[in-house]
Protein backbone atom coordinates (compact mmCIF):
# COMPACT_ATOMS: atom_id res chain seq x y z
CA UNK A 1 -16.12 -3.59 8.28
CA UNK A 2 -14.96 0.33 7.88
CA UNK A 3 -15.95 2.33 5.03
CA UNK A 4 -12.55 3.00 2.44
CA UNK A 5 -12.41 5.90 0.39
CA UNK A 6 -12.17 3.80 -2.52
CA UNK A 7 -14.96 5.05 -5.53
CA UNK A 8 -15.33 1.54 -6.78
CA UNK A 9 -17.69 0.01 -4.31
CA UNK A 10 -18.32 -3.65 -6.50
CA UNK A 11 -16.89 -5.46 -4.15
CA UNK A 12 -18.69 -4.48 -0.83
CA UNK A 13 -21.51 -4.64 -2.84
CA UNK A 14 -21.05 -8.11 -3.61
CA UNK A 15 -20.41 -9.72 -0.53
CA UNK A 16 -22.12 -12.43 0.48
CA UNK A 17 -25.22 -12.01 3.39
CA UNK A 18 -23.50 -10.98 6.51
CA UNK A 19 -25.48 -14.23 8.08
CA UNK A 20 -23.18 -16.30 5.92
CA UNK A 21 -19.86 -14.50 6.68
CA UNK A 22 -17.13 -16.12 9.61
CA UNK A 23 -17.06 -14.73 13.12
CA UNK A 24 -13.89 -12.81 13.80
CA UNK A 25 -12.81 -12.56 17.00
CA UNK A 26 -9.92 -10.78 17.74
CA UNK A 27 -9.57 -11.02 21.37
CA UNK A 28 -6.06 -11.66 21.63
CA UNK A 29 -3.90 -7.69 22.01
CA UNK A 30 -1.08 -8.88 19.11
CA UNK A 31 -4.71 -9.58 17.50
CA UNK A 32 -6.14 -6.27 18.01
CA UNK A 33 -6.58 -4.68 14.41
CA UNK A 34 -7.64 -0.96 13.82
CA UNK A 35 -10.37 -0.17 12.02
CA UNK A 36 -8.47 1.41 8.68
CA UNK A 37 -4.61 0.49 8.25
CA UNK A 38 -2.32 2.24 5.29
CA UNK A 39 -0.18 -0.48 4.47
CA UNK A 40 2.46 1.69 2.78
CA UNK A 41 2.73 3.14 6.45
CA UNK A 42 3.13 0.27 8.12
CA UNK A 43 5.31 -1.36 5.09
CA UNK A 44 7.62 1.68 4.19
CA UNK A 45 7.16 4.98 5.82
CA UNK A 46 7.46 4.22 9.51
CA UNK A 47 10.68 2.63 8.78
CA UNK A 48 12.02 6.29 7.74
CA UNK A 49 9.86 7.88 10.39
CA UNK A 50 12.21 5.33 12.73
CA UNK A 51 15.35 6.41 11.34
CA UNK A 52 16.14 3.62 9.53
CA UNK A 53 15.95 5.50 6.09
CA UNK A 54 19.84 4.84 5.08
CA UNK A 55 19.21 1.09 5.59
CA UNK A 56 19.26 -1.18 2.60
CA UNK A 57 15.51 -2.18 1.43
CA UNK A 58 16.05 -3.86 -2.04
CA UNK A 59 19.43 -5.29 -3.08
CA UNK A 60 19.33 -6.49 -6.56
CA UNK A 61 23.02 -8.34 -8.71
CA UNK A 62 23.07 -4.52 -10.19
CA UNK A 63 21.62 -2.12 -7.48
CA UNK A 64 20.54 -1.34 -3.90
CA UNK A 65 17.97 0.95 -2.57
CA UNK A 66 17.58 2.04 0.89
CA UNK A 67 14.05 2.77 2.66
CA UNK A 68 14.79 6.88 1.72
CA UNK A 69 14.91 5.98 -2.18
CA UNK A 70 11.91 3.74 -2.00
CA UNK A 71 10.01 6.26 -0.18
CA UNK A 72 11.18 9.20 -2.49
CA UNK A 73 10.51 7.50 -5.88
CA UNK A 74 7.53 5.89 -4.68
CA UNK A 75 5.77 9.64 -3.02
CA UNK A 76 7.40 10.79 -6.52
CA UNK A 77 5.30 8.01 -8.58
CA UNK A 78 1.79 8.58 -6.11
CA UNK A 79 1.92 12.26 -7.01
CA UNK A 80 2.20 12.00 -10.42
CA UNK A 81 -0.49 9.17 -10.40
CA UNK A 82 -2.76 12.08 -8.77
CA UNK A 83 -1.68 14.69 -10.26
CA UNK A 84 -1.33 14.09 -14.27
CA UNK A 85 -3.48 10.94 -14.57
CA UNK A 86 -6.23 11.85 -11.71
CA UNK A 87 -6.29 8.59 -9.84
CA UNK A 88 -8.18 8.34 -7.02
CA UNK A 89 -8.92 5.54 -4.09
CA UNK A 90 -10.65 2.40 -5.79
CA UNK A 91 -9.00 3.40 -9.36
CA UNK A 92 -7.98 -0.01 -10.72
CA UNK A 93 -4.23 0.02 -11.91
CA UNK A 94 -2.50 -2.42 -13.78
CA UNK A 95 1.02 -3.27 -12.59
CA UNK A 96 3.19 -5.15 -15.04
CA UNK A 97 6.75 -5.37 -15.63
CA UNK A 98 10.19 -6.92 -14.81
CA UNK A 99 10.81 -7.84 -11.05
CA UNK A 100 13.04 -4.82 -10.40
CA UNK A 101 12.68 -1.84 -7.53
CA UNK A 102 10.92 0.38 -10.00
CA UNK A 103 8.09 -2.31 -9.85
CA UNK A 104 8.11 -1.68 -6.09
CA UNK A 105 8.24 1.68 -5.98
CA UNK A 106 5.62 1.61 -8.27
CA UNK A 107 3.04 -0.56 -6.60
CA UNK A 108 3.45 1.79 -3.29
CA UNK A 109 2.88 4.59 -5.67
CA UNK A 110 -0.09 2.96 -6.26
CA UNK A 111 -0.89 2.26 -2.65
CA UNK A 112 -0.16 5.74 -1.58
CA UNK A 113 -2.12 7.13 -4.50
């Protein structure tokens, strides 16, 4: 398992003995896994990195969003998470609130904080 950046380490350290943990074999190529993986990146970002920013991500009854708001609000969201409040990988952050695309574009704040 790779080393995060996360502070809070109560997890790893937790684990059970790695005698007692499954084998995982990832032997297949669609399998193949790198050893770190941002999944803002791989969820949002390279989907504007594509080109595909204008295309609709959330559709709500009383809005739509494409991939270039989500990504805007949500960068706009990490830095002030950084910034004014001083989070930092491992920070524990409490999401709550209505099902809506700030929600979203707050929980990849988080991510990408």
């Amino acid at each position: 398992m790779a080393r995060s950046a996360h502070v809070d380490t109560f997890t790893r350290e937790n684990l059970p003995p790695r005698s007692q943990w499954p084998e995982f074999l990832f032997t297949l190529p669609e399998l193949a896994y790198p050893p770190a993986l941002n999944c803002a990146a791989e969820l949002l970002d390279r989907h504007v990195e594509a080109g595909y920013g204008d295309r609709r991500c959330i559709v709500t009854d009383s809005e739509t969003w494409t991939y270039n708001d989500l990504f805007a609000k949500s960068n706009q969201i990490a830095r002030a998470l950084v910034d004014e409040v001083g989070l930092v990988p491992g920070n524990r952050v409490l999401l709550r609130g209505p099902n809506n695309p700030w929600l979203v574009a707050s929980w990849f704040g988080v991510v990408k904080a």
